[in-house]
Protein backbone atom coordinates (compact mmCIF):
# COMPACT_ATOMS: atom_id res chain seq x y z
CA UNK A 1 -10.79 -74.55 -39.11
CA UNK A 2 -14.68 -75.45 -38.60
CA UNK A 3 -15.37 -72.04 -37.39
CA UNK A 4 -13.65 -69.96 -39.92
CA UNK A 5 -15.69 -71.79 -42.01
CA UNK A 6 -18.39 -71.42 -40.57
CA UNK A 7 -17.71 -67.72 -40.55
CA UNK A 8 -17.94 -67.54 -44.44
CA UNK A 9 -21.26 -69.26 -45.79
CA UNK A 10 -21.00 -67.78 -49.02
CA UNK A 11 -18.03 -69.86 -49.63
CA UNK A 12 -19.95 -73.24 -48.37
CA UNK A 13 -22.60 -72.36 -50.61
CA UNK A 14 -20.37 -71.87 -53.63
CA UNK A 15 -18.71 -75.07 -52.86
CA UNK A 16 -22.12 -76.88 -52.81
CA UNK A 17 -23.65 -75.54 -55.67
CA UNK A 18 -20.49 -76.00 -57.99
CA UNK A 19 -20.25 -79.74 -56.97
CA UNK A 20 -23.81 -80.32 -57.17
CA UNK A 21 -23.53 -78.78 -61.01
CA UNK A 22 -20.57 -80.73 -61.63
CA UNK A 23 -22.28 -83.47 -61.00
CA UNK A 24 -24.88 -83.43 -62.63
CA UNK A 25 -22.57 -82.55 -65.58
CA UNK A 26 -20.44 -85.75 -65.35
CA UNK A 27 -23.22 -88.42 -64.05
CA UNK A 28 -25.98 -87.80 -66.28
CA UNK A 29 -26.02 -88.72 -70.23
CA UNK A 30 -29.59 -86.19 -70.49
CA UNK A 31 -28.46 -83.50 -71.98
CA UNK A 32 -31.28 -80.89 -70.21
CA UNK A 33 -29.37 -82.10 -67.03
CA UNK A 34 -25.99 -81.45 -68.57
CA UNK A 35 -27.05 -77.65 -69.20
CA UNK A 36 -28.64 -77.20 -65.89
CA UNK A 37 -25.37 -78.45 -64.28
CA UNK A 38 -23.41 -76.55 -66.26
CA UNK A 39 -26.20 -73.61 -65.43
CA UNK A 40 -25.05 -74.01 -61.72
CA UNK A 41 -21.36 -74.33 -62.52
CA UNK A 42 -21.90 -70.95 -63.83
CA UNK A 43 -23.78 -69.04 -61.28
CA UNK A 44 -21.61 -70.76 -58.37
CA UNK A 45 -18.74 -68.86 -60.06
CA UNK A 46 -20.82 -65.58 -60.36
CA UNK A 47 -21.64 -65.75 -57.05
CA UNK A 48 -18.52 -66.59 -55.47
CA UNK A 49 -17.29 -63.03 -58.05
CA UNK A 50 -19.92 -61.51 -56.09
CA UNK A 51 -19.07 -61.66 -52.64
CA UNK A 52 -15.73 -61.95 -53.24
CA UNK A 53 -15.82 -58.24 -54.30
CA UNK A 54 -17.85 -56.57 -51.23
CA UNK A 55 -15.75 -54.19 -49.70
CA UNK A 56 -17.18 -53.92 -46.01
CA UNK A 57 -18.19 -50.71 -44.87
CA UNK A 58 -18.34 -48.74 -48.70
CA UNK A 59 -21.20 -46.69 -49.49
CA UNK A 60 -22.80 -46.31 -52.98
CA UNK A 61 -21.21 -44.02 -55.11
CA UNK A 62 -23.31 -41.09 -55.49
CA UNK A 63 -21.68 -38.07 -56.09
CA UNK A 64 -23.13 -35.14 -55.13
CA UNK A 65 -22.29 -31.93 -56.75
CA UNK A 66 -22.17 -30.20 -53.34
CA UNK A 67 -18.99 -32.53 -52.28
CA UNK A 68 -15.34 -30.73 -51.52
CA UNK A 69 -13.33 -33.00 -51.74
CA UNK A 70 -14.15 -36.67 -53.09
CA UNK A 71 -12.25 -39.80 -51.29
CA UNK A 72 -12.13 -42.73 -53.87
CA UNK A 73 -11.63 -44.89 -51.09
CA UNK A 74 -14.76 -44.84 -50.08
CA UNK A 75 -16.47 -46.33 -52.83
């Protein structure tokens, strides 16, 4: 289970960075530190949306006008 985790650091990091902003949510009565936890909350789950959508092996989708025949799969 270690190395399948281990194989996916994106998801360590997401892990980190939402617990560290939940934290500092819940623990501290400043309220600057309340929105910068809640800051990280928020780009931990942006993130994790990120890489969650990579498809491996796509290419940018750039049509050209030269193209036949156009697989949406690709993109």
């Amino acid at each position: 289970m270690i190395e399948t985790w281990l194989g996916r650091p994106h998801i360590i990091t997401f892990i980190i960075v939402f617990l560290w902003g939940l934290y500092l949510m819940v623990a501290h009565h400043n309220l600057i530190r309340k929105l910068i936890g809640m800051y990280l909350v928020q780009t931990s789950v942006i993130f994790l949306f990120v890489t969650l959508g990579v498809k491996v092996g796509s290419t940018v989708p750039i049509l050209h006008s030269t193209a036949a025949a156009i697989n949406p799969a690709d993109y």
